[in-house]
Protein backbone atom coordinates (compact mmCIF):
# COMPACT_ATOMS: atom_id res chain seq x y z
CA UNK A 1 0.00 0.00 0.00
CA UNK A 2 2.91 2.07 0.61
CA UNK A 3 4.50 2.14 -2.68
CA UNK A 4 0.99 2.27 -4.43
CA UNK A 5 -0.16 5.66 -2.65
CA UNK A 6 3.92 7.00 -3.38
CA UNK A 7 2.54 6.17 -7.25
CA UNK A 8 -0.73 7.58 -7.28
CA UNK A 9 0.85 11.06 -5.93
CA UNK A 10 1.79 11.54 -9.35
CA UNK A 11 -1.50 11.85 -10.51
CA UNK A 12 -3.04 13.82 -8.16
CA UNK A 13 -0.58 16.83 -8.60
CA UNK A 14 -1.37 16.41 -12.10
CA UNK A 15 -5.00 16.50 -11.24
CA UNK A 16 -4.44 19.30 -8.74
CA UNK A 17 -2.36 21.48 -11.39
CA UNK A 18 -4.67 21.37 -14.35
CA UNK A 19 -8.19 22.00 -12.32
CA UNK A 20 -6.91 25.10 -10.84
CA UNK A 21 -8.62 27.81 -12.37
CA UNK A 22 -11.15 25.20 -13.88
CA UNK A 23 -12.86 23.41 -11.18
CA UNK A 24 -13.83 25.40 -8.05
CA UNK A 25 -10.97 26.09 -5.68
CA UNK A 26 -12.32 24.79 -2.60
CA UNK A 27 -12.72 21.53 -4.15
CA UNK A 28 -9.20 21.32 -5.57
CA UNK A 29 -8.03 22.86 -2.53
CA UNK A 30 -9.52 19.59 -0.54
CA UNK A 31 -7.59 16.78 -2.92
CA UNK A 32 -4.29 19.24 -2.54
CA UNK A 33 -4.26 19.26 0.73
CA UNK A 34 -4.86 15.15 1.24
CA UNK A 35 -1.92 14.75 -1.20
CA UNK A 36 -0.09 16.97 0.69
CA UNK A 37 -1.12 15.02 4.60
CA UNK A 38 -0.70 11.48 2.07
CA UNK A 39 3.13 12.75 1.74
CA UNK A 40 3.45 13.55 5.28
CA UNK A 41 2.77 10.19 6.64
CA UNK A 42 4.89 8.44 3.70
CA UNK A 43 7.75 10.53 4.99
CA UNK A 44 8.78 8.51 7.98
CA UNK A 45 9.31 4.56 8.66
CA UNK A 46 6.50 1.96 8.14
CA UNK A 47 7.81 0.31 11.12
CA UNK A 48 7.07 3.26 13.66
CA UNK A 49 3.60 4.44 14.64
CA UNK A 50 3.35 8.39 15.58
CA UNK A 51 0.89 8.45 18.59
CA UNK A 52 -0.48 11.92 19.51
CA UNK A 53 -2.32 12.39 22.74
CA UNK A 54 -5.46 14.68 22.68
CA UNK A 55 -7.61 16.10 25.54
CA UNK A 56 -8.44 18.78 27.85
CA UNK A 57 -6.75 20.83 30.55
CA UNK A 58 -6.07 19.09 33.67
CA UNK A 59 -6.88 15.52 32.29
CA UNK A 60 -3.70 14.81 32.95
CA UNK A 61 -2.36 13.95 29.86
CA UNK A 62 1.51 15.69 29.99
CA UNK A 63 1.46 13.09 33.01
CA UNK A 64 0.32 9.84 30.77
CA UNK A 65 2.64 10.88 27.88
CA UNK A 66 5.76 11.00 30.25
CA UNK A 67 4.51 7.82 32.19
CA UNK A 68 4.41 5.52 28.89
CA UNK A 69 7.64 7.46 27.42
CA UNK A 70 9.36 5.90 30.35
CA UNK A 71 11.02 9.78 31.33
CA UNK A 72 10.32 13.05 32.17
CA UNK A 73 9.94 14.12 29.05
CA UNK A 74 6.32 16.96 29.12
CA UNK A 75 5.87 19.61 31.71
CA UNK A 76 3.03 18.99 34.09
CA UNK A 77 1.96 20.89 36.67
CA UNK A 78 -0.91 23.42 38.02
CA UNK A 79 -0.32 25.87 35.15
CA UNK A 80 -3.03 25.76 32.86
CA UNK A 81 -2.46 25.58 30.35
CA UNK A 82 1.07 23.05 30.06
CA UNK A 83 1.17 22.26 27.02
CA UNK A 84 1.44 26.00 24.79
CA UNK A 85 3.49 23.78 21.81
CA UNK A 86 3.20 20.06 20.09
CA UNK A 87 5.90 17.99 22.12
CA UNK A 88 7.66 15.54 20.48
CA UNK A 89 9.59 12.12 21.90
CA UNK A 90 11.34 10.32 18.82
CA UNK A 91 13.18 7.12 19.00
CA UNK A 92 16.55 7.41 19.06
CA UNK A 93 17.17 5.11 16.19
CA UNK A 94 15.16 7.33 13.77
CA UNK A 95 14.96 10.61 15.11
CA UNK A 96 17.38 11.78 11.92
CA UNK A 97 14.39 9.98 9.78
CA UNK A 98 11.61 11.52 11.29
CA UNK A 99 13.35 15.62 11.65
CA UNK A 100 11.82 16.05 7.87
CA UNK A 101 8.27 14.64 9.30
CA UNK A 102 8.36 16.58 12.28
CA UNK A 103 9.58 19.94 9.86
CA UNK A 104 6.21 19.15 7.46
CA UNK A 105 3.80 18.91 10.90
CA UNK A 106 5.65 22.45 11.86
CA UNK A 107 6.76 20.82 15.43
CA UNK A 108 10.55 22.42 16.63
CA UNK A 109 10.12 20.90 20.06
CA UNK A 110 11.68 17.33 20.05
CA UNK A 111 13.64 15.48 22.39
CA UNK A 112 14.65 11.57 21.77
CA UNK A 113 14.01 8.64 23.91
CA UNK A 114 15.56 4.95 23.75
CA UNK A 115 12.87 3.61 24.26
CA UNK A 116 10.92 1.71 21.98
CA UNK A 117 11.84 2.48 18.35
CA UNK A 118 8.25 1.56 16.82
CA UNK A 119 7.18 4.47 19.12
CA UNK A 120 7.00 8.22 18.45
CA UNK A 121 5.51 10.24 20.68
CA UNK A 122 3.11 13.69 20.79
CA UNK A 123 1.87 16.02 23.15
CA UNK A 124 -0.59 18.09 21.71
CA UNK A 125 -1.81 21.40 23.25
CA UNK A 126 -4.82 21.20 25.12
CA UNK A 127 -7.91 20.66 22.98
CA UNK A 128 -9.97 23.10 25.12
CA UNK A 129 -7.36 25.95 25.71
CA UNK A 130 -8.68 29.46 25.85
CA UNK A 131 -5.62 30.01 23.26
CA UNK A 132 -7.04 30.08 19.88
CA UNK A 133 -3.74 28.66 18.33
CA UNK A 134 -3.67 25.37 20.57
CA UNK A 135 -7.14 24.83 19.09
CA UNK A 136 -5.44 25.60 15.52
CA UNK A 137 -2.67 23.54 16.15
CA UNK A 138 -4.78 20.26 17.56
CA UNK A 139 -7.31 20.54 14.45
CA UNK A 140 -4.37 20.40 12.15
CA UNK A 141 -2.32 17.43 13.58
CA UNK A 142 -5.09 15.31 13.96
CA UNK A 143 -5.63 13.79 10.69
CA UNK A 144 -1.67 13.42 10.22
CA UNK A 145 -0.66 10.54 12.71
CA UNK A 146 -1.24 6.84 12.97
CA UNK A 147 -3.53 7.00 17.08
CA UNK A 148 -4.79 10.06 18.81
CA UNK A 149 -5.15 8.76 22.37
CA UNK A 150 -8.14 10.75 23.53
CA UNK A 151 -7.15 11.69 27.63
CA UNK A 152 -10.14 12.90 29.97
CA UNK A 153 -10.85 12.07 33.34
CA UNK A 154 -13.93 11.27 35.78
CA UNK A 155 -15.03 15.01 35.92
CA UNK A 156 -14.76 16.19 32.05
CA UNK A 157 -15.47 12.84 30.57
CA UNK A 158 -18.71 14.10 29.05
CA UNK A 159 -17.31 17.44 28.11
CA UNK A 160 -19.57 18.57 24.91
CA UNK A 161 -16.36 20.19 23.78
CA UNK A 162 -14.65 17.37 23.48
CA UNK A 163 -17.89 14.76 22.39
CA UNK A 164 -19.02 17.47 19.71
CA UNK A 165 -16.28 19.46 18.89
CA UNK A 166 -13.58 16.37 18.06
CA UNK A 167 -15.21 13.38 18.62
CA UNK A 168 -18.22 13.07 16.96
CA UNK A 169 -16.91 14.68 13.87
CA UNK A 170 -14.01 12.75 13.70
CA UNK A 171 -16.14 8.99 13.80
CA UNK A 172 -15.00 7.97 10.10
CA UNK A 173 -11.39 7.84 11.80
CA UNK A 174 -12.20 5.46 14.76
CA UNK A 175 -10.38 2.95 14.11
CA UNK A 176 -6.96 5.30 14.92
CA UNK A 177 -8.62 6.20 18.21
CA UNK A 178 -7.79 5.01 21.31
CA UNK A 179 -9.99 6.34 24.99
CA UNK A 180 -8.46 6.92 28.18
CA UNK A 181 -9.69 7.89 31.24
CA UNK A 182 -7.27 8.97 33.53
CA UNK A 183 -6.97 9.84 37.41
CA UNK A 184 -9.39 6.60 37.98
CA UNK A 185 -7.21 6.70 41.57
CA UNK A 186 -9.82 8.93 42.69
CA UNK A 187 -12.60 6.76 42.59
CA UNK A 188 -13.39 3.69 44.28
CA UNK A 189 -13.42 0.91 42.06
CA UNK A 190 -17.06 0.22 41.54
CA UNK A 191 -17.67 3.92 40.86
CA UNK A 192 -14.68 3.77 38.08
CA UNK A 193 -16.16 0.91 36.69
CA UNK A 194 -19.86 2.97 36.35
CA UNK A 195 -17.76 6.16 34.99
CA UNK A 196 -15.92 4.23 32.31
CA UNK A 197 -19.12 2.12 31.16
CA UNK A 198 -20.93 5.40 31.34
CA UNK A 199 -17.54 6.60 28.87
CA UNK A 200 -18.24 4.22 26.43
CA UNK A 201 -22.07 4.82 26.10
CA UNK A 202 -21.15 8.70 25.32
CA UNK A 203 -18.60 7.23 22.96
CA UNK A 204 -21.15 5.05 21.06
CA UNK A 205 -23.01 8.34 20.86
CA UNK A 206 -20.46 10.14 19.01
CA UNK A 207 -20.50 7.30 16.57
CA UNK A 208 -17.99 5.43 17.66
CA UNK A 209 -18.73 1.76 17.19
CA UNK A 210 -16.76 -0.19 19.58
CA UNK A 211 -15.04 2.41 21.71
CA UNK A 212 -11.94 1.50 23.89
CA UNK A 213 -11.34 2.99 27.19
CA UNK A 214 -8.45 2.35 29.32
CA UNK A 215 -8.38 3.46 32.65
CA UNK A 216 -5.07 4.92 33.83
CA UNK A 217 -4.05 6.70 36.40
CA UNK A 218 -0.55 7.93 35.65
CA UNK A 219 0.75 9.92 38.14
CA UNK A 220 -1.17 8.55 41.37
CA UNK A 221 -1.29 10.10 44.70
CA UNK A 222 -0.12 7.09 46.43
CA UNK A 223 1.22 3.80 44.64
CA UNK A 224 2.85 3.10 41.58
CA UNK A 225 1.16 4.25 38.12
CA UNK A 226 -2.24 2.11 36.90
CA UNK A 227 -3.16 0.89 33.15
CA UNK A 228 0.09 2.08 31.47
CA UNK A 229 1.46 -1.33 30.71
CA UNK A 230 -2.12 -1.79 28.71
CA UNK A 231 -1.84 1.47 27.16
CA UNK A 232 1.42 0.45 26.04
CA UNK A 233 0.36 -3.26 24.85
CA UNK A 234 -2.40 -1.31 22.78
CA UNK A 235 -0.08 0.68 21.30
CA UNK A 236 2.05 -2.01 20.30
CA UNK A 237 -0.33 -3.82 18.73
CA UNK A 238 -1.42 -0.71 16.41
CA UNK A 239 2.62 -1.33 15.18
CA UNK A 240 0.76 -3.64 12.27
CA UNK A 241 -2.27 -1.09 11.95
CA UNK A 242 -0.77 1.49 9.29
CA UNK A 243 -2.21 -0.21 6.46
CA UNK A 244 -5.60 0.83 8.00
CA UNK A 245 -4.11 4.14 8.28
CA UNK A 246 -3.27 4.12 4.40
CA UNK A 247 -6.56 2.46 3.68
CA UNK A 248 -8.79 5.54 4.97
CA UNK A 249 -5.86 7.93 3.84
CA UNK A 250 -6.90 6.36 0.54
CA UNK A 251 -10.74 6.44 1.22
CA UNK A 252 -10.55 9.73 1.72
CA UNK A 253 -8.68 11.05 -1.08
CA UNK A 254 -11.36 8.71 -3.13
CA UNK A 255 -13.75 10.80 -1.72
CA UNK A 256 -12.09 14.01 -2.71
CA UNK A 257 -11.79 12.63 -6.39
CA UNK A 258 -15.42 11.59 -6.70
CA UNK A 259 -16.57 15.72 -5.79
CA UNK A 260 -14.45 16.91 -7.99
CA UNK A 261 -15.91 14.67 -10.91
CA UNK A 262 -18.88 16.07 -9.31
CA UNK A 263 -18.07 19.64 -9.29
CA UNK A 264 -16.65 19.49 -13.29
CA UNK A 265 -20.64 18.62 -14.05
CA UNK A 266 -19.66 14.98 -14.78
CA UNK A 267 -16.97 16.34 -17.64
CA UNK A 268 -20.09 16.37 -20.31
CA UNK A 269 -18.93 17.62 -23.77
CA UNK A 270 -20.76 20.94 -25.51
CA UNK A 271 -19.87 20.62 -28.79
CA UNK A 272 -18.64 24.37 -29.47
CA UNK A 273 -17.25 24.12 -32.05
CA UNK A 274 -20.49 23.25 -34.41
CA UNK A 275 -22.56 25.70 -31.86
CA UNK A 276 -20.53 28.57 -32.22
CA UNK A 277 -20.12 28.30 -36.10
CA UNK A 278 -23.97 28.59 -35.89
CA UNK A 279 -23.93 31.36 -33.22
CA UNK A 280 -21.32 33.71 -35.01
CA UNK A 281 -22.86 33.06 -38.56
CA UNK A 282 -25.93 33.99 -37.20
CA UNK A 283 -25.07 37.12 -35.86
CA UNK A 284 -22.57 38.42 -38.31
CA UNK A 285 -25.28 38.13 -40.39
CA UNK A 286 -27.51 40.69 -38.19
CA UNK A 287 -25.00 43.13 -38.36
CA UNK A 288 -24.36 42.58 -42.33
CA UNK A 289 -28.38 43.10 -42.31
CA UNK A 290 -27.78 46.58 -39.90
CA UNK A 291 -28.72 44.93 -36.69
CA UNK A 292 -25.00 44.66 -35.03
CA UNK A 293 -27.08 45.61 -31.66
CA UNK A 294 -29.13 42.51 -32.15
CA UNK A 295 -25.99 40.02 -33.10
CA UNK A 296 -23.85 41.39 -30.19
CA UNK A 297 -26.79 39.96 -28.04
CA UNK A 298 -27.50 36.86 -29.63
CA UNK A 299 -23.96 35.90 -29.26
CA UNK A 300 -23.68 37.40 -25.91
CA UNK A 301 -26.52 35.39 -24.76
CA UNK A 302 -24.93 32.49 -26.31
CA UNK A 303 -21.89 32.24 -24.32
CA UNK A 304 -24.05 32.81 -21.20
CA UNK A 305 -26.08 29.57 -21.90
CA UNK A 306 -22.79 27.89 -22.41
CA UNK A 307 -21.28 29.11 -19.51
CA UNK A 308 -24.77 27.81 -17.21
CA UNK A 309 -24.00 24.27 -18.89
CA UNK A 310 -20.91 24.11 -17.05
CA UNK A 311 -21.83 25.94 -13.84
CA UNK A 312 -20.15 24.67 -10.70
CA UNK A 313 -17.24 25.38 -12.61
CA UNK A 314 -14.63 27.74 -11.98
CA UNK A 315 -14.43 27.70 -15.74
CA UNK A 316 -18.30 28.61 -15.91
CA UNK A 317 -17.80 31.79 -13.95
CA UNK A 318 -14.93 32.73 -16.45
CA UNK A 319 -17.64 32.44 -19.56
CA UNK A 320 -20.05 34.43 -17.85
CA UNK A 321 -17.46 37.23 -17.45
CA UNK A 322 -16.76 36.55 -21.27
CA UNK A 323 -20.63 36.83 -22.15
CA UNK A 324 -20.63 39.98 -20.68
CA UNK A 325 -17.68 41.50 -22.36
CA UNK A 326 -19.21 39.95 -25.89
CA UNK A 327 -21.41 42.39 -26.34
CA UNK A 328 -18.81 45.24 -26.62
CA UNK A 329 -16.44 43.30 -28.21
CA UNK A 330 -18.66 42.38 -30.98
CA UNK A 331 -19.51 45.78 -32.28
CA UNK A 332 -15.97 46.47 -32.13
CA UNK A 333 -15.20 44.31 -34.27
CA UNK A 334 -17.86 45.07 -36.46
CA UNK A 335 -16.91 48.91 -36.35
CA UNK A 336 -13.32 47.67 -37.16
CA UNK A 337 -14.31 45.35 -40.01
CA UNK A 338 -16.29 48.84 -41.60
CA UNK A 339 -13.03 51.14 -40.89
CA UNK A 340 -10.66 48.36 -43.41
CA UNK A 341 -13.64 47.80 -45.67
CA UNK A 342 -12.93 51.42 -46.79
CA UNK A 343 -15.86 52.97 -45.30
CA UNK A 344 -15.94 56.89 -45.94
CA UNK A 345 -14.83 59.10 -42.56
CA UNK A 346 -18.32 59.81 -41.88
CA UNK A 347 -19.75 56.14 -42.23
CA UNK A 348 -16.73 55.10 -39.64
CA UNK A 349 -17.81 57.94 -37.54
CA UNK A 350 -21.44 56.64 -37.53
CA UNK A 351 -20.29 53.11 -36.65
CA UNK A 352 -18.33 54.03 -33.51
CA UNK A 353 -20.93 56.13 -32.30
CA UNK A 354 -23.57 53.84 -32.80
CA UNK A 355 -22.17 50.27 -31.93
CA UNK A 356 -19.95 51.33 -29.64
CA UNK A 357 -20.99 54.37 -27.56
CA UNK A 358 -24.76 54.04 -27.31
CA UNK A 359 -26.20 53.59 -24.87
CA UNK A 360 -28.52 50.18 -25.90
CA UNK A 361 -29.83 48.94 -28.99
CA UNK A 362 -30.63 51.10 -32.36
CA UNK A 363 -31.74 51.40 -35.80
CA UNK A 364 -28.71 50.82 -37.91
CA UNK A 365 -27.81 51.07 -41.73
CA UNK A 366 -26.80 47.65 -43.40
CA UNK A 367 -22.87 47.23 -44.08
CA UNK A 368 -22.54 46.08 -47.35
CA UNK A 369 -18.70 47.17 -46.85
CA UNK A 370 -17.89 44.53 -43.96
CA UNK A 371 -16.98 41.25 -46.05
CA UNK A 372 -18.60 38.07 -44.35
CA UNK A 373 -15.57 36.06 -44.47
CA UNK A 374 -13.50 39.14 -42.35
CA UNK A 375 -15.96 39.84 -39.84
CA UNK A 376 -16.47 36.43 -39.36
CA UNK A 377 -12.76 35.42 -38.82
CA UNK A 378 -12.13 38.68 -36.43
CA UNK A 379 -14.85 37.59 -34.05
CA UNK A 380 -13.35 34.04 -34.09
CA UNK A 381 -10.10 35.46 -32.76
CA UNK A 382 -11.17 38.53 -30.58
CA UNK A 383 -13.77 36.21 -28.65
CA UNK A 384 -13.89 32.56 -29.90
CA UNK A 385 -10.07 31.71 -29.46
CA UNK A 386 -10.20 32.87 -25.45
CA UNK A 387 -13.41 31.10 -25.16
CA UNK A 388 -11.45 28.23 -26.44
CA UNK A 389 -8.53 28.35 -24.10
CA UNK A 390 -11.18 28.49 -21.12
CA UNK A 391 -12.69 25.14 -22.82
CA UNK A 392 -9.31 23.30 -23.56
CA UNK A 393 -8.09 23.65 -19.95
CA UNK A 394 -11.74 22.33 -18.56
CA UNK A 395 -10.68 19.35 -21.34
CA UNK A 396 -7.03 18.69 -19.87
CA UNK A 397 -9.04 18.83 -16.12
CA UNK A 398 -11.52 16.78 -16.94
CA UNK A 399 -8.77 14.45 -18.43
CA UNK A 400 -6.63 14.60 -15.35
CA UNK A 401 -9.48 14.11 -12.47
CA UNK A 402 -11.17 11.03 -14.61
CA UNK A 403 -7.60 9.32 -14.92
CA UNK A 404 -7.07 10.29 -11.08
CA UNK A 405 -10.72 8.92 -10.34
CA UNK A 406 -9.86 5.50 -11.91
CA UNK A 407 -6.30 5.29 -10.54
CA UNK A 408 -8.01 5.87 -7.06
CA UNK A 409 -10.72 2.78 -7.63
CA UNK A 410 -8.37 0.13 -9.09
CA UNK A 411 -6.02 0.69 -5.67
CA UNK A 412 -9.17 0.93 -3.86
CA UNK A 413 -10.10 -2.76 -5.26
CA UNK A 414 -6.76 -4.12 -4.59
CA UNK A 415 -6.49 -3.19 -1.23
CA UNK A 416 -9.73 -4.41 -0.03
């Protein structure tokens, strides 16, 4: 799976590259930004598992990351709140493999452990800070590592914050999450045993199907620490899990590929070329006839129907700007066919005046003097040939998303 997502990246910065300025931003924005988390979590070792842990203030969770790091590693304290940057604890063994993973995720505070060397390590600001930028910096990470361990305790448990603001909208990635409660010293054991069931009920609410709490208690009053040996068994057994990882990487960048399909209008064709033939004949022969006003609309209102064909398109909104500068450009060229036809001074005067300064549409003499074959060719260029451009990069798009598209289902089929 590894070496087929490296392959497919290919394709969607080909994909990514020829929409842009096609295909509505925010849509090519979403695949770009997928490719971009894709390379992130190709650039380290299969063989470790990056393990950020997630929560609120005061759920202890500096305390749980230094307990199954084996060292002092996080601050923790009674500041609120601890944690103002993403900590990182990196294997020894491939700390100099993981500094270009740790640049991309935009974390400068590292230190290295010998412990494990499957393991990396990451405290994450507090989820619920008053600090805007913690919030920032948690929403970002989160979709970029292998397991968020999720750290509350018996008091904030049910915290909406945390159950509607992360949780609940974060259910399609459940199988990277992992639930701890922490600080279970401070129950008896029958009520910790009511709080955790009572846990995993708010879990199933969120949408998570078969949650999995752990109750810890990592830096105890009195005894030694509780549940960090099973953290740490859980953890190791999500060392074989990173295909699932790649597999909803690769779901979701599906996903992405299927709206924009959707947003290029399903890449139907509009045959132009035979449409605009008829459209330009039509109304150079207006203006040949004296109506230039009339034309000018006709083929205004033209490029406006072809531009509604292809609405939901970046593209589209270009031809509608292109409609409404058609009108103008038009008569222009219709007063510019009359000036090299040899029209007399006065007849040129009366062409710019009417076509191009008044104010809407008039009665106009015929002009005999403006050669079918010349007016016809000048309108191609002045407003056909960037109508074309427009058209052939919506072509190349469509190209580059369907090709992406298929790419994306035949891995999709393979992995399964």
């Amino acid at each position: 799976m590894h070496d087929a997502l490296v392959g497919l990246l290919d394709k969607v910065d080909t994909a990514v590259a020829e929409s842009m300025g096609v295909l509505h931003r925010p849509d090519v924005d979403v695949v770009a930004r997928l490719a971009r988390d894709i390379r992130v979590r190709l650039s380290y070792p299969e063989s470790v598992v990056v393990v950020a842990f997630a929560g609120g203030t005061g759920a202890g969770k500096s305390s749980l990351f230094n307990a199954v790091a084996g060292e002092e590693v996080a601050l923790s304290g009674g500041i609120r709140p601890m944690t103002s940057k993403p900590l990182a604890s990196l294997p020894a063994e491939h700390a100099g493999f993981l500094a270009g993973y740790m640049d991309a995720l935009g974390i400068t505070e590292r230190v290295e452990h010998d412990g494990p060397s499957w393991l990396c390590l990451l405290d994450l600001p507090d989820n619920d800070s008053v600090e805007l930028d913690h919030r920032h910096q948690v929403d970002a990470l989160l979709p970029r590592v292998d397991l968020v361990v999720w750290v509350t305790d018996p008091e904030k448990y049910r915290d909406a914050r945390l159950h509607h603001g992360y949780i609940a909208p974060l259910a399609t990635y459940q199988d990277q999450f992992i639930f701890v409660l922490n600080q279970v010293d401070r129950l008896d054991p029958e009520d910790a045993r009511a709080v955790e069931g009572d846990f995993e009920e708010a879990l199933r609410e969120d949408g998570i199907a078969e949650p999995l709490v752990i109750a810890t208690a990592a830096h105890p009053v009195a005894g030694p620490p509780i549940g960090i040996d099973r953290l740490v068994d859980r953890l190791e057994v999500a060392r074989d899990g990173r295909r699932a990882v790649y597999r909803k990487s690769l779901t979701d960048l599906a996903m992405a590929a299927v709206r924009l399909v959707e947003s290029s209008s399903g890449a139907r064709g509009v045959d132009f070329e035979t449409r605009w033939a008829v459209a330009v004949a039509s109304a150079v022969g207006l203006a040949l006839e004296g109506r230039a006003a009339g034309g000018a609309h006709d083929l205004a209102s033209f490029l406006s129907e072809l531009a509604v064909e292809i609405d939901g398109e970046s593209g589209g909104e270009r031809l509608q700007a292109m409609a409404v500068e058609a009108h103008a450009s038009f008569l222009a060229c219709v007063a510019r066919s009359a000036e090299q036809m040899g029209a007399p001074p006065a007849r040129r005067r009366f062409w710019r005046s009417r076509f191009v300064e008044a104010p809407g549409p008039v009665e106009e003499e015929a002009l005999p003097e403006a050669r079918e074959e010349d007016l016809v060719a000048r309108v191609d260029e002045v407003i056909g040939d960037p109508v074309r451009h427009v058209l052939m990069q919506r072509g190349r798009a469509h190209a580059a998303v369907t090709e992406l598209a298929l790419a994306l289902g035949d891995l999709e089929r393979k992995s399964t």
